[in-house]
Protein backbone atom coordinates (compact mmCIF):
# COMPACT_ATOMS: atom_id res chain seq x y z
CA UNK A 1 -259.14 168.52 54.84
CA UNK A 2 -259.05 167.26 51.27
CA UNK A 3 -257.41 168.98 48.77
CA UNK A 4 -258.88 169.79 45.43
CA UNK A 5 -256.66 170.71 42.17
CA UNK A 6 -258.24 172.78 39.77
CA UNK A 7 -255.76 173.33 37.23
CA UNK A 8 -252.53 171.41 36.28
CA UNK A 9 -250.66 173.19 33.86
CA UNK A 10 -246.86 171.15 32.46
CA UNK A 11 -244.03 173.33 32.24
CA UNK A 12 -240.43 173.25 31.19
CA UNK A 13 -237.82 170.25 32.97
CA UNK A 14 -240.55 167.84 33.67
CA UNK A 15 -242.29 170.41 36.47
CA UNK A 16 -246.15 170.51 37.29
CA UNK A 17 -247.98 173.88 38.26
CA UNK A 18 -251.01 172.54 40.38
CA UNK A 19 -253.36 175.46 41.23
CA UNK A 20 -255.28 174.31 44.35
CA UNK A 21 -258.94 175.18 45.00
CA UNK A 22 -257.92 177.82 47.71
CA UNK A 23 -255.55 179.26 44.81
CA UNK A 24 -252.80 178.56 46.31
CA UNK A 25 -249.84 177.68 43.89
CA UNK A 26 -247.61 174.19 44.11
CA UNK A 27 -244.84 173.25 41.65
CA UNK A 28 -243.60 169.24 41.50
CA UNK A 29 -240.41 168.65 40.58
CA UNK A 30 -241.16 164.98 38.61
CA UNK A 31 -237.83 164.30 37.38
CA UNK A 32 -237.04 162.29 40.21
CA UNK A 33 -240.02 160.27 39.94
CA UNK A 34 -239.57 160.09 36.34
CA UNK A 35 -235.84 159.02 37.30
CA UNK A 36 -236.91 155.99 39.13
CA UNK A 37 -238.19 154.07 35.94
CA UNK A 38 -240.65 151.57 35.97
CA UNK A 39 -243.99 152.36 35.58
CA UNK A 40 -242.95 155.98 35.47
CA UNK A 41 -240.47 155.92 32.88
CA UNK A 42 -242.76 156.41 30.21
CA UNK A 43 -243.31 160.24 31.55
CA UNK A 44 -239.41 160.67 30.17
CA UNK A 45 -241.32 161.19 26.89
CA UNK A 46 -242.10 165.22 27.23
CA UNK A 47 -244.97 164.59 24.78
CA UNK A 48 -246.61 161.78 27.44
CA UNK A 49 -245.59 164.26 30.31
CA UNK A 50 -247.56 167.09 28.66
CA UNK A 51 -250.83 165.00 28.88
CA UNK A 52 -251.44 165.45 31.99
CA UNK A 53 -255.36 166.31 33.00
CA UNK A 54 -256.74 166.33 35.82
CA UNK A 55 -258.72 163.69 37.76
CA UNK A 56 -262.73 163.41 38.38
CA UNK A 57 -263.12 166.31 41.29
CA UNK A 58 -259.70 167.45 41.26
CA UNK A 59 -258.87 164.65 43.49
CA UNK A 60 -255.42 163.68 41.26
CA UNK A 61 -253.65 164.14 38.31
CA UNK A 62 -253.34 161.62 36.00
CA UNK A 63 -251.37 160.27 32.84
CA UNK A 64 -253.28 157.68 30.41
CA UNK A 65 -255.72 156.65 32.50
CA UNK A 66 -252.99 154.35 34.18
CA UNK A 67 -250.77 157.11 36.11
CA UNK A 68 -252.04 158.90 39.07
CA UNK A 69 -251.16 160.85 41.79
CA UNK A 70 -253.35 161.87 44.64
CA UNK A 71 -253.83 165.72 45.73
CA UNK A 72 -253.18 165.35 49.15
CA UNK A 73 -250.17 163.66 48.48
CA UNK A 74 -248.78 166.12 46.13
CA UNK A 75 -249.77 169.14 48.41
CA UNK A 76 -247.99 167.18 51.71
CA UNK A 77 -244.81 166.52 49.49
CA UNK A 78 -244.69 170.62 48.85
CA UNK A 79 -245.92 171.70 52.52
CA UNK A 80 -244.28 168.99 54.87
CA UNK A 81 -245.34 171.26 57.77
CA UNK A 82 -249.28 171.38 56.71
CA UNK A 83 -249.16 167.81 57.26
CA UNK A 84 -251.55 167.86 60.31
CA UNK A 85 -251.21 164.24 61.22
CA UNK A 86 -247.29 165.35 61.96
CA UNK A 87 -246.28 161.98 59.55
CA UNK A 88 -244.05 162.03 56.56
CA UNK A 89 -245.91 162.01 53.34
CA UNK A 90 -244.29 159.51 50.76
CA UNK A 91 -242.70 159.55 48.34
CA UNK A 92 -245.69 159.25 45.61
């Protein structure tokens, strides 16, 4: 089953509220994303973290157009036990 994000809302210590089309609730912890540099370092800016907007259908969240992450992915990192195919989701 695909899951669909309808809102993403940033809040406070680099955290994502992710409202799910079933309204079920999800917050992500980024900082350790955010700690692992690279292409993700730029999200240490608050500002560039607080851009976040959703992507077309609710499929991901994105960052400039160059940052995404998928809504499965997010929901599997929050629910390990949903994960129906019984395999680790990773890491982003």
């Amino acid at each position: 089953m695909p899951y669909i994000i309808t809102s993403v809302t940033p809040e406070p210590n680099y955290r994502l509220r992710l409202v799910y089309s079933d309204d079920r609730i999800v917050v992500i912890d980024f900082t350790p994303i955010i700690q692992q540099g690279g292409v993700f370092a730029v999200l240490a800016d608050f500002e560039v973290f607080s851009q976040v907007k959703l992507g077309q259908g609710g499929r991901y969240i994105e960052w400039l157009g160059e940052l995404d992450f998928c809504a499965d992915a997010l929901w599997l990192e929050a629910h390990p036990n949903d994960n129906p195919l019984n395999v680790t989701a990773s890491r982003y």
